[in-house]
Protein backbone atom coordinates (compact mmCIF):
# COMPACT_ATOMS: atom_id res chain seq x y z
CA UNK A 1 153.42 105.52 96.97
CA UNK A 2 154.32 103.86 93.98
CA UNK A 3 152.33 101.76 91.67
CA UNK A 4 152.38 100.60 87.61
CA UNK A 5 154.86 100.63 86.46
CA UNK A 6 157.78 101.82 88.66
CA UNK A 7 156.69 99.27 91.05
CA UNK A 8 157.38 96.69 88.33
CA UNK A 9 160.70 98.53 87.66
CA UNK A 10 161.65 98.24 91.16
CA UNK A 11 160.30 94.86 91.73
CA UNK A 12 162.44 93.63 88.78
CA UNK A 13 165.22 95.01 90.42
CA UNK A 14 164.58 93.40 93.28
CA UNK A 15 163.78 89.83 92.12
CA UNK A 16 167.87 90.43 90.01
CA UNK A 17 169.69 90.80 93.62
CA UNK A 18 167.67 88.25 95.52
CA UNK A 19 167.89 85.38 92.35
CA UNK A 20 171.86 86.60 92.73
CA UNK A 21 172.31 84.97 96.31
CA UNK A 22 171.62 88.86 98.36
CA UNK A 23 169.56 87.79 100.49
CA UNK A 24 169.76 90.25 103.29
CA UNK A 25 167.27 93.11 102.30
CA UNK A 26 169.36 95.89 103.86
CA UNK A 27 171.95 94.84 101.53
CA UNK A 28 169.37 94.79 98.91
CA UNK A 29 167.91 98.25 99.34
CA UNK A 30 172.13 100.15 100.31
CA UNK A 31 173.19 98.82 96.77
CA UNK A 32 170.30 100.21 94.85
CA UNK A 33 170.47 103.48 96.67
CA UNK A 34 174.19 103.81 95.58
CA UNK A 35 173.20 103.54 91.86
CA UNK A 36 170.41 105.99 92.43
CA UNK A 37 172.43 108.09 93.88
CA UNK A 38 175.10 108.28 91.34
CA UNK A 39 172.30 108.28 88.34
CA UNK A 40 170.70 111.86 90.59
CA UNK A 41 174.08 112.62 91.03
CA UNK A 42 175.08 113.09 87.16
CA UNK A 43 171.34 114.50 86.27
CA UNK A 44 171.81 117.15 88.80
CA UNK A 45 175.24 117.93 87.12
CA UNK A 46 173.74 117.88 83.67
CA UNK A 47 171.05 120.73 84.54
CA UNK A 48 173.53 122.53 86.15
CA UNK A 49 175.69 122.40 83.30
CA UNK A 50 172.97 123.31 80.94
CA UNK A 51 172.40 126.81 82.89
CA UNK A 52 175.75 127.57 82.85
CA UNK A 53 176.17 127.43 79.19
CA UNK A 54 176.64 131.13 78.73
CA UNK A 55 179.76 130.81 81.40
CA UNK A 56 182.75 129.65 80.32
CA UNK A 57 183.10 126.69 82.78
CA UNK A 58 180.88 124.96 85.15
CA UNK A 59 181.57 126.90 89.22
CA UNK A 60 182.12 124.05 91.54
CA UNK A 61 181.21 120.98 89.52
CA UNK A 62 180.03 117.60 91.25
CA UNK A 63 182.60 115.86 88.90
CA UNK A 64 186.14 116.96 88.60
CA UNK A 65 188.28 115.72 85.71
CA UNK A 66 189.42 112.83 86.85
CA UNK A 67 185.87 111.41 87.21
CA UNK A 68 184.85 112.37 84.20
CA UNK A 69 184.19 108.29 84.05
CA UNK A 70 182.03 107.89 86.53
CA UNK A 71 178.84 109.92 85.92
CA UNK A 72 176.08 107.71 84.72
CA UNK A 73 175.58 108.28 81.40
CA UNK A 74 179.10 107.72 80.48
CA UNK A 75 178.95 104.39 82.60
CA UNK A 76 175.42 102.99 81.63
CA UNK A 77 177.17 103.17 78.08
CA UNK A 78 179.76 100.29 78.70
CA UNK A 79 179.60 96.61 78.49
CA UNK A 80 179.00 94.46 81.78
CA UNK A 81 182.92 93.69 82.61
CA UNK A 82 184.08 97.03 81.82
CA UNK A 83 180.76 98.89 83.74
CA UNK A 84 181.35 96.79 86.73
CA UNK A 85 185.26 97.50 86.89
CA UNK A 86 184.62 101.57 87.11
CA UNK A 87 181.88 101.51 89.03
CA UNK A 88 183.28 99.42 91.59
CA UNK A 89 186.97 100.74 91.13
CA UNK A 90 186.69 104.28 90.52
CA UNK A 91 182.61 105.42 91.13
CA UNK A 92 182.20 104.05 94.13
CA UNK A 93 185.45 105.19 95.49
CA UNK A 94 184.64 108.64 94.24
CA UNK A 95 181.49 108.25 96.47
CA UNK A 96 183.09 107.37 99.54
CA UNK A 97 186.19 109.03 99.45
CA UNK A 98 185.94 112.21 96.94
CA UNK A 99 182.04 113.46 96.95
CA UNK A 100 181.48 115.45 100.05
CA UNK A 101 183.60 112.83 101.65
CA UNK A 102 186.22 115.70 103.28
CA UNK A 103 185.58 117.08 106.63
CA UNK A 104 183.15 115.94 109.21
CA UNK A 105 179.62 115.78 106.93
CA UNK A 106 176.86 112.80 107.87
CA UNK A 107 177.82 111.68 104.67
CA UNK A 108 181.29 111.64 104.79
CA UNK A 109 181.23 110.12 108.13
CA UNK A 110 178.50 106.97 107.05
CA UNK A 111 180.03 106.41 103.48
CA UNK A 112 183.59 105.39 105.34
CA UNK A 113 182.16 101.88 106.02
CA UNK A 114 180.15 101.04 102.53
CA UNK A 115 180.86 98.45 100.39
CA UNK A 116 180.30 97.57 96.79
CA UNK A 117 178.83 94.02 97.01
CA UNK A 118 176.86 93.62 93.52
CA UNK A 119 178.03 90.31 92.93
CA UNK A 120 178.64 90.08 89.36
CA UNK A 121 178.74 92.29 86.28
CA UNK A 122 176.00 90.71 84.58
CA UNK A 123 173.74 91.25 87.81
CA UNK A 124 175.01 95.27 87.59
CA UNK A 125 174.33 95.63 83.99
CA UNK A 126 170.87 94.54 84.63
CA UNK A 127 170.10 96.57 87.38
CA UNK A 128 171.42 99.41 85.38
CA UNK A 129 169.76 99.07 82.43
CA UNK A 130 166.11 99.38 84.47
CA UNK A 131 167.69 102.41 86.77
CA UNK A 132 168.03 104.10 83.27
CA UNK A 133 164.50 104.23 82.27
CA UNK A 134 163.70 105.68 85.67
CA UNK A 135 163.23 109.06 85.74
CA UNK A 136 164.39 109.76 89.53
CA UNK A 137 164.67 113.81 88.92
CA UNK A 138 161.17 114.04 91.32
CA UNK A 139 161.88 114.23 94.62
CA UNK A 140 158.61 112.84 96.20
CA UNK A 141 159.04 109.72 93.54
CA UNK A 142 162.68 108.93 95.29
CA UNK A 143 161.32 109.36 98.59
CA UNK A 144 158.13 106.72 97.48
CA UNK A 145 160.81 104.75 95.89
CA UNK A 146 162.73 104.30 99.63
CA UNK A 147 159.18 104.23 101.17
CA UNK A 148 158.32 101.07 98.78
CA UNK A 149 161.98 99.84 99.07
CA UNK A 150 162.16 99.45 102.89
CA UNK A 151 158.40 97.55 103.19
CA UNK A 152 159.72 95.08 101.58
CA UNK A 153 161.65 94.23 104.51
CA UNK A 154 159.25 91.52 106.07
CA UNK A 155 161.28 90.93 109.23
CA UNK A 156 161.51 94.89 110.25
CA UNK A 157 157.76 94.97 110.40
CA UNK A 158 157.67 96.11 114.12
CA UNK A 159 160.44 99.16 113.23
CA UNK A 160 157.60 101.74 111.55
CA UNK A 161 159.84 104.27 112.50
CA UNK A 162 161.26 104.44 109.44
CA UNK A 163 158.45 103.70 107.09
CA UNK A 164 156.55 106.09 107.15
CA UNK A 165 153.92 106.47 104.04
CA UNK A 166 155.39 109.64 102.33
CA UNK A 167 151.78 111.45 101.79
CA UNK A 168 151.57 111.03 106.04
CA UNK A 169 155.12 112.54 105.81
CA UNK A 170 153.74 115.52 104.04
CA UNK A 171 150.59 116.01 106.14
CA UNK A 172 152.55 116.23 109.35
CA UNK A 173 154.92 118.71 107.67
CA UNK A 174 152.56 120.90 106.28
CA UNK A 175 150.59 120.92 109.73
CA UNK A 176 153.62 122.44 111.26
CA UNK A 177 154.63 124.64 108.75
CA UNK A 178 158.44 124.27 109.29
CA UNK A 179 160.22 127.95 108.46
CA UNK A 180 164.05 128.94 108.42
CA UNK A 181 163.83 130.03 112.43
CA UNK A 182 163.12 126.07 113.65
CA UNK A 183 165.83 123.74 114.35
CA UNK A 184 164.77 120.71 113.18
CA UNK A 185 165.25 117.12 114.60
CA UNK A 186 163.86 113.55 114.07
CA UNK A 187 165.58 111.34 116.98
CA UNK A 188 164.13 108.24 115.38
CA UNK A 189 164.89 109.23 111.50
CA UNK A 190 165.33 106.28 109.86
CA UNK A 191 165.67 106.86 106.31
CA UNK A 192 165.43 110.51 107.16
CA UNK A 193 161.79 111.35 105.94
CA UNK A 194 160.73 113.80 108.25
CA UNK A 195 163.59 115.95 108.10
CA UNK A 196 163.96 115.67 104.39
CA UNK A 197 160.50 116.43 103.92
CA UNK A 198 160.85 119.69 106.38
CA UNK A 199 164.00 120.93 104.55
CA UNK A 200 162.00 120.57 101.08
CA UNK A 201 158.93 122.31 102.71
CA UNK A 202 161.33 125.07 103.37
CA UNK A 203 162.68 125.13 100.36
CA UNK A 204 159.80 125.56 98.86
CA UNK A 205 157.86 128.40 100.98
CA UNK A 206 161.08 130.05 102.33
CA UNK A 207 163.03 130.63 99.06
CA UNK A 208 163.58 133.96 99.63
CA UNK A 209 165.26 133.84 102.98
CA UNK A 210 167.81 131.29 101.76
CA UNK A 211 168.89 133.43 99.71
CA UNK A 212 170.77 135.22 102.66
CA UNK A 213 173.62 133.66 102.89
CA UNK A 214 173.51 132.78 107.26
CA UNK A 215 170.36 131.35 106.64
CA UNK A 216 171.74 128.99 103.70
CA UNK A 217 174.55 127.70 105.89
CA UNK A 218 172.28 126.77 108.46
CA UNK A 219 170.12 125.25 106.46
CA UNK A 220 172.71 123.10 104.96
CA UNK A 221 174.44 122.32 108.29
CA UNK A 222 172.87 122.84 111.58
CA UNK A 223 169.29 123.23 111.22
CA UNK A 224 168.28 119.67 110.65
CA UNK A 225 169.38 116.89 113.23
CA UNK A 226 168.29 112.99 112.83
CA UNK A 227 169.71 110.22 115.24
CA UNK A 228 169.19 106.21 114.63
CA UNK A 229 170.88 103.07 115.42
CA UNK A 230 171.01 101.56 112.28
CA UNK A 231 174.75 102.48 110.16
CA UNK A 232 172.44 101.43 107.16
CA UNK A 233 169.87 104.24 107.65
CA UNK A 234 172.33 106.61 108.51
CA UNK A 235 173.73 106.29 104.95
CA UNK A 236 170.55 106.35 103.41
CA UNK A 237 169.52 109.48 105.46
CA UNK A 238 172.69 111.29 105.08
CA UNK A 239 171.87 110.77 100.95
CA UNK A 240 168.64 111.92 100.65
CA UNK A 241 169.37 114.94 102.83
CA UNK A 242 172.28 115.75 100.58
CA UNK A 243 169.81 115.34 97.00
CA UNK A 244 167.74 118.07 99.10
CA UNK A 245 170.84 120.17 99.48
CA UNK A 246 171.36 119.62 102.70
CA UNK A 247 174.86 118.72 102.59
CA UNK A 248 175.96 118.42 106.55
CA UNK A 249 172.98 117.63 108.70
CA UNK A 250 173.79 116.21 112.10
CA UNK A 251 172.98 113.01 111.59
CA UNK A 252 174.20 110.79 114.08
CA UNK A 253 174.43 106.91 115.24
CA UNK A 254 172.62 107.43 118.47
CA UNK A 255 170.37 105.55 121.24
CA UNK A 256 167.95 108.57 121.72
CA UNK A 257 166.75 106.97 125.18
CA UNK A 258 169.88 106.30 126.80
CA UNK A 259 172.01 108.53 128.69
CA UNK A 260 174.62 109.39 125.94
CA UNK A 261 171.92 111.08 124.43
CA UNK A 262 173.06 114.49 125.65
CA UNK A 263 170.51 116.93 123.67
CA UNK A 264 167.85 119.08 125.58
CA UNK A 265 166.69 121.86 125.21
CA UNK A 266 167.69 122.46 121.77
CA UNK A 267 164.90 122.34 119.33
CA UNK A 268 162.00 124.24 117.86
CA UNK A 269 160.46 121.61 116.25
CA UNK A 270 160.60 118.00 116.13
CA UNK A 271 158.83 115.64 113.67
CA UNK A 272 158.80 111.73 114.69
CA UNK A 273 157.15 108.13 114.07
CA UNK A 274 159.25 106.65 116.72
CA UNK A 275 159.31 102.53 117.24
CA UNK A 276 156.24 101.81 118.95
CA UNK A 277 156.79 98.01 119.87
CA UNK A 278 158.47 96.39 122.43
CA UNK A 279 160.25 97.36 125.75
CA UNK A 280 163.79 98.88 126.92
CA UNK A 281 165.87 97.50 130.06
CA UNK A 282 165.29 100.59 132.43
CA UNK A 283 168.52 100.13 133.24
CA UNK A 284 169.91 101.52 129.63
CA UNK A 285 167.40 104.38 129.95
CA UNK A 286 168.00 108.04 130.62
CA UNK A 287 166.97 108.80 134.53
CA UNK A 288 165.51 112.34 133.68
CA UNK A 289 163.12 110.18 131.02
CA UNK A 290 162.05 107.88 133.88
CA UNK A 291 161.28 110.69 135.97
CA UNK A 292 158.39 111.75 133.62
CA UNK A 293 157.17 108.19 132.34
CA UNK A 294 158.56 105.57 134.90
CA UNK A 295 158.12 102.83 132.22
CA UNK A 296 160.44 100.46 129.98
CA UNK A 297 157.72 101.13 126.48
CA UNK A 298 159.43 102.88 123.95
CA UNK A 299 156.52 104.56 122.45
CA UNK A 300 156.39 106.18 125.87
CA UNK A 301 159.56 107.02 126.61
CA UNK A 302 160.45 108.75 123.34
CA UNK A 303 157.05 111.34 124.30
CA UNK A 304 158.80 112.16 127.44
CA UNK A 305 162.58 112.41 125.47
CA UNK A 306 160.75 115.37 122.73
CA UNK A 307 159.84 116.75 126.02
CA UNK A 308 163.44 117.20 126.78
CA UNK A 309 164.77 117.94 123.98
CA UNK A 310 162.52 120.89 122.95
CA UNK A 311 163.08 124.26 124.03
CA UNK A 312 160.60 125.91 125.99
CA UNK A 313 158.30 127.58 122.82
CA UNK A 314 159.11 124.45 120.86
CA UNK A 315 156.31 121.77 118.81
CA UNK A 316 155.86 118.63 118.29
CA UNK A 317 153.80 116.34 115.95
CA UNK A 318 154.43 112.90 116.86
CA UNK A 319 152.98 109.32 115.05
CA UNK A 320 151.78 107.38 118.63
CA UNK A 321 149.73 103.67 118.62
CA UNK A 322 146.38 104.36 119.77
CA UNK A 323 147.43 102.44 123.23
CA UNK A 324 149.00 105.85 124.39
CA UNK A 325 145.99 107.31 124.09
CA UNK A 326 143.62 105.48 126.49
CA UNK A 327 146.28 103.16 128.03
CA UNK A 328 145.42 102.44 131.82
CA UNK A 329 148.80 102.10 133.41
CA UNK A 330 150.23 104.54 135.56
CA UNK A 331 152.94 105.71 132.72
CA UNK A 332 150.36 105.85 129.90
CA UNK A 333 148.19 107.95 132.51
CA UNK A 334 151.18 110.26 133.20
CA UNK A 335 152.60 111.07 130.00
CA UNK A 336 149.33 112.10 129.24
CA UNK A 337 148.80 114.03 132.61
CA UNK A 338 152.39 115.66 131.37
CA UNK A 339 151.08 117.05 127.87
CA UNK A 340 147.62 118.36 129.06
CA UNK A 341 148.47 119.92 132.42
CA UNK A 342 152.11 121.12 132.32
CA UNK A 343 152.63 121.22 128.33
CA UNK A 344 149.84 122.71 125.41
CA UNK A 345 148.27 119.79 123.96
CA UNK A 346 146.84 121.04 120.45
CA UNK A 347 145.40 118.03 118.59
CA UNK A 348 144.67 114.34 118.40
CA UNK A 349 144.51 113.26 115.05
CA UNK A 350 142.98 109.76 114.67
CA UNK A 351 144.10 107.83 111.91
CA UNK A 352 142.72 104.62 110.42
CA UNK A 353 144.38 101.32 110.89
CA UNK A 354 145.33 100.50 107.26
CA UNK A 355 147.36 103.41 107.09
CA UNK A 356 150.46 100.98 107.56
CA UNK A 357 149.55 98.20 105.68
CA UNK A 358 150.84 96.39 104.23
CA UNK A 359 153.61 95.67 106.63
CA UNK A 360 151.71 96.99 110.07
CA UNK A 361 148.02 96.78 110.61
CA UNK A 362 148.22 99.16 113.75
CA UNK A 363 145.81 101.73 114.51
CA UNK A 364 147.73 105.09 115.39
CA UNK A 365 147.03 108.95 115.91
CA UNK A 366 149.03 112.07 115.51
CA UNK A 367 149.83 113.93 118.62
CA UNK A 368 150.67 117.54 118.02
CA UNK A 369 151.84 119.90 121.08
CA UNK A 370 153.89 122.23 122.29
CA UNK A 371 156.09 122.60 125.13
CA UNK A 372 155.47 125.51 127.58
CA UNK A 373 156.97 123.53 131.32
CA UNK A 374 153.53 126.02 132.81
CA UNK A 375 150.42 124.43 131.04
CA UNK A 376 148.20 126.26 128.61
CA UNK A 377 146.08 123.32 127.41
CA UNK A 378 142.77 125.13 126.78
CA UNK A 379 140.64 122.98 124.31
CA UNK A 380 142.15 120.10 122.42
CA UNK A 381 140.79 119.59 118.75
CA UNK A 382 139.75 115.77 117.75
CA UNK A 383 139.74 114.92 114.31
CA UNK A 384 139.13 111.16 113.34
CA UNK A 385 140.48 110.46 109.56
CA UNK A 386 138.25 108.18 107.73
CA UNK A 387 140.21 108.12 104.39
CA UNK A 388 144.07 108.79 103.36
CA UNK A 389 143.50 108.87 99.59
CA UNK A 390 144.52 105.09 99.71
CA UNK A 391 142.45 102.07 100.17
CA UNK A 392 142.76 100.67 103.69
CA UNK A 393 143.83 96.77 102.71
CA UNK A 394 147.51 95.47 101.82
CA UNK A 395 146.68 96.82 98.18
CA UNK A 396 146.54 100.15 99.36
CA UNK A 397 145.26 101.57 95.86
CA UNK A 398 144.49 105.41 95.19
CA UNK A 399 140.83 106.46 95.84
CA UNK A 400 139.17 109.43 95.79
CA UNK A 401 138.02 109.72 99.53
CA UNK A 402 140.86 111.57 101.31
CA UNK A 403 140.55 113.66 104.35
CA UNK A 404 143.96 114.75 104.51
CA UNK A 405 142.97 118.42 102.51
CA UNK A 406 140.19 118.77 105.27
CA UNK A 407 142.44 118.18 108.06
CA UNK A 408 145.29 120.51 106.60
CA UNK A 409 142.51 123.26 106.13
CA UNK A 410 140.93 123.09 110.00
CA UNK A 411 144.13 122.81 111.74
CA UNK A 412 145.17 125.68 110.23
CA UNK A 413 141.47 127.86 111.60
CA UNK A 414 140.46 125.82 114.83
CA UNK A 415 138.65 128.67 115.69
CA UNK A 416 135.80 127.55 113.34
CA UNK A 417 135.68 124.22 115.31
CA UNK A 418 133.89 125.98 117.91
CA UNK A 419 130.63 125.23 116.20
CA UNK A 420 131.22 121.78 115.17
CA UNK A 421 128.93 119.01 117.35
CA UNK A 422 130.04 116.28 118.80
CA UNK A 423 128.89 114.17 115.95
CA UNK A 424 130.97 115.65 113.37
CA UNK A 425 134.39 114.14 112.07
CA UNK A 426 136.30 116.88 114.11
CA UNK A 427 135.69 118.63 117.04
CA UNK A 428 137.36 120.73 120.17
CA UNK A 429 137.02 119.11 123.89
CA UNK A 430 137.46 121.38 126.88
CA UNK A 431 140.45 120.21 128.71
CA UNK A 432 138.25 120.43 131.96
CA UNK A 433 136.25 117.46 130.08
CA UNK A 434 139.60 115.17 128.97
CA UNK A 435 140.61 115.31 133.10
CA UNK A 436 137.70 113.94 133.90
CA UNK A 437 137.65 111.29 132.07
CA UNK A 438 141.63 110.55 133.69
CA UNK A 439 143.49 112.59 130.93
CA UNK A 440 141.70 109.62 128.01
CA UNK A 441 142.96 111.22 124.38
CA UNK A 442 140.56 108.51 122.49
CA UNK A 443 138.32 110.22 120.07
CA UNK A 444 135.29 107.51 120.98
CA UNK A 445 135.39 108.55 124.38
CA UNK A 446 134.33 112.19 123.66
CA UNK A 447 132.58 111.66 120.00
CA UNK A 448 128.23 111.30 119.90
CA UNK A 449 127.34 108.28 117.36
CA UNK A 450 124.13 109.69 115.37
CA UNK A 451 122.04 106.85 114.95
CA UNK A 452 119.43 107.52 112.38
CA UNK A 453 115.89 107.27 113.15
CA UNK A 454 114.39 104.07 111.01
CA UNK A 455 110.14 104.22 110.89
CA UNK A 456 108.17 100.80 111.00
CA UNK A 457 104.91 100.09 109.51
CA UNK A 458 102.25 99.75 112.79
CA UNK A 459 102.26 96.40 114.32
CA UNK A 460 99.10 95.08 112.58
CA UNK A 461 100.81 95.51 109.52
CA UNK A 462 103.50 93.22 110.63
CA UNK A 463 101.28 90.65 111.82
CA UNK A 464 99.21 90.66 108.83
CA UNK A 465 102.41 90.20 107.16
CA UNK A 466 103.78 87.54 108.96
CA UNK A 467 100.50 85.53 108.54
CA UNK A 468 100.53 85.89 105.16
CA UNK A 469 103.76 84.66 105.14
CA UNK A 470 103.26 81.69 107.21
CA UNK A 471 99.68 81.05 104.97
CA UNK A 472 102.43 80.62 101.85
CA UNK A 473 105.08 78.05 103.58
CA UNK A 474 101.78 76.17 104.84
CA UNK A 475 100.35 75.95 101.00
CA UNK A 476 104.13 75.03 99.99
CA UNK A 477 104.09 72.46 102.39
CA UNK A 478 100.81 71.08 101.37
CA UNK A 479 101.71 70.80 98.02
CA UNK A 480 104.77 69.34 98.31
CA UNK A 481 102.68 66.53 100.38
CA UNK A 482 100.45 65.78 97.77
CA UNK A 483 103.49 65.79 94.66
CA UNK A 484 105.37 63.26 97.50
CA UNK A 485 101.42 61.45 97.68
CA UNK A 486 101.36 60.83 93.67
CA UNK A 487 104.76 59.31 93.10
CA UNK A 488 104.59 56.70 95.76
């Protein structure tokens, strides 16, 4: 999350395009990720040239010769006419065309169809000139910088898939503990900030093994998959996968729920906040999706698609509204049937309603599970999140309550739950308990409320009390009379 003053940075930004006549925010948001892309772009290339100084040349540089030009501290350097001619002439060419733009990469493939469209040079040299004072090198800050970028879009407030907050992001991530064996997939990806925050996860804990060279090419080709709609998003994915070294991910324009979606049984792992609003024609639905969830909800259907798609072995940790959990129609009650009876149902994580805000007030939960197709379900652990680090209005201002550490730290030895009561903020539930109460996944159904004791004085007390009371409003009263008496 972003606040200070990169959030006055980026509303500045902002305010230049929309004051310029861009008034579609997708627009808005593609044209600053292209300059942000081409500032990361050169600052990678400067700190690789600056560990290659005892070499003789630079091994495979980002910028050949002839685009010398374009890298960003050579262009921030120029005056508005000339600035605006190479970066729409020759750097963003080089982007489309050049950079990673041969073969069949996700970014090759979604870069074919941008366009350039700052309107003026005066309106680039602007927008430049605040870039520049960004430092961008911190991953987590680009990814916040997206995050803040896209909730600005007032009108996509019912597509959450792709807005994730990035600290959520990381929670889910580190609950699943992503390694170089998964195959990786996010078939509602948005901006791509599940699978980008897996690959950096990895990164991070599995250095070692990719250093061997089969597990690098995977890595940066088929272990991460990420399917949307959107032609914007693709491009936006595509780029931050590739600033995480990921440089061909199978990202691809693709209606997960239909029937050209053609992937099952493929994946370890898969990490999702899929849209969870609104309805689908069941006629532009896959069958073999209908046959576990007869039902047209999305937030539904896509429970029954990670079914599908997994491989027998495989996990999921999946963003749901809390309606799945306790909804009373015969597809809420069966996609829930599905994960605790044929599947391993793990956890419910409850998680406050302001979570969203400021562009979704919806209360949701985090369903994790694996798929087994023979059951397993033993005890399900309940955990109900009070506090995200974040205050829970549209502000959403750091605070120190956060239960994130605490949930990251149980998940990881449920066997200590066993002792926990039912009053506690997590707990385990016998799955013999949840199918009684028809397969309900609501925390409130299965938590105790401890209601403190309060003592009261003995009843004389209080009537002494009250009549002392009453003997004060009387005197009040009478005096009051007599002032009343006097003036007339």
């Amino acid at each position: 999350m972003i606040i200070g003053e990169l959030k006055n940075r980026i509303d500045s930004i902002w305010d230049i395009f929309w004051s310029a006549g861009m008034s579609n925010p997708l627009t808005v948001i593609e044209q600053i990720t292209y300059l942000m892309f081409l500032k990361l772009l050169d600052e990678r290339e400067l700190q690789r040239e600056s560990k290659a100084t005892l070499r003789a040349e630079l091994a495979d540089p980002i910028f050949d010769s002839a685009h010398q030009d374009c890298r960003w501290h050579i262009i921030r350097n120029y005056e508005a006419e000339e600035m605006f001619h190479v970066i729409g002439h020759k750097a963003f060419p080089f982007l489309k065309e050049h950079l990673y733009g041969r073969g069949d990469t996700a970014f090759g493939k979604y870069m074919k169809d941008a366009l350039f469209l700052v309107p003026s040079p005066r309106v680039l040299l602007r927008v430049v000139d605040i870039l520049d004072g960004l430092d961008l090198s911190n991953k987590d800050i680009m990814g916040d910088v997206y995050e803040y970028l896209l909730s600005q879009i007032a009108r996509s407030g019912t597509n959450g898939q792709f807005r994730t907050p990035r600290h959520i992001i990381r929670m889910i991530v580190e609950l699943m503990e992503p390694s170089v064996e998964d195959t990786i997939c996010d078939p509602a990806m948005g901006s791509a900030g599940f699978i980008t925050a897996a690959a950096q996860y990895i990164a991070e804990h599995s250095a070692a093994e990719l250093r061997e060279p089969a597990n690098r090419e995977r890595y940066a080709t088929s272990m991460f998959s990420g399917f949307d709609t959107d032609q914007t998003m693709l491009r936006i994915g595509s780029m931050n996968m590739l600033l995480h070294g990921v440089e061909a991910p199978n990202i691809t324009w693709l209606d997960a729920l239909s029937d050209a979606n053609k992937h099952r049984e493929e994946y370890s792992l898969i990490l999702a906040n899929p849209p969870f609003t609104g309805s689908l024609d069941k006629e532009a639905v896959s069958k073999d999706l209908l046959s576990i969830c007869p039902t047209g909800k999305t937030e539904l259907l896509f429970l029954a698609l990670f079914l599908r798609a997994l491989r027998v072995g495989g996990r999921c940790a999946s963003i749901v509204p809390d309606g799945v959990l306790f909804g009373s129609s015969r597809a809420h009650r069966a996609i829930r049937q599905e994960l605790v009876e044929n599947q391993r149902l793990e956890a419910v994580i409850s998680m406050p309603s302001g979570v969203f805000r400021p562009y979704a007030g919806v209360s949701t939960a985090v369903l994790i599970f694996t798929k087994t197709n023979c059951g397993g379900t033993d005890k399900v652990w309940f955990y109900h999140m009070k506090a995200d680090g974040f205050s829970l209005d549209d502000k959403r201002s750091p605070i120190p309550q956060n239960d994130i550490p605490d949930i990251l730290a149980r998940f990881k030895e449920l066997s200590l739950e066993e002792s926990r009561s039912r009053k506690d903020q997590s707990f385990l539930v016998p799955k013999e308990e949840i199918v009684e109460h028809d397969y309900d996944l609501s925390i409130n159904k299965y938590r105790e409320t401890a209601c403190d004791s309060t003592g009261h004085p003995p009843a004389e007390q209080i009537l002494d009390q009250i009549y002392a009371q009453e003997l004060r409003i009387t005197k009040g009263l009478e005096l009051l009379k007599q002032m009343l008496a006097e003036e007339l």
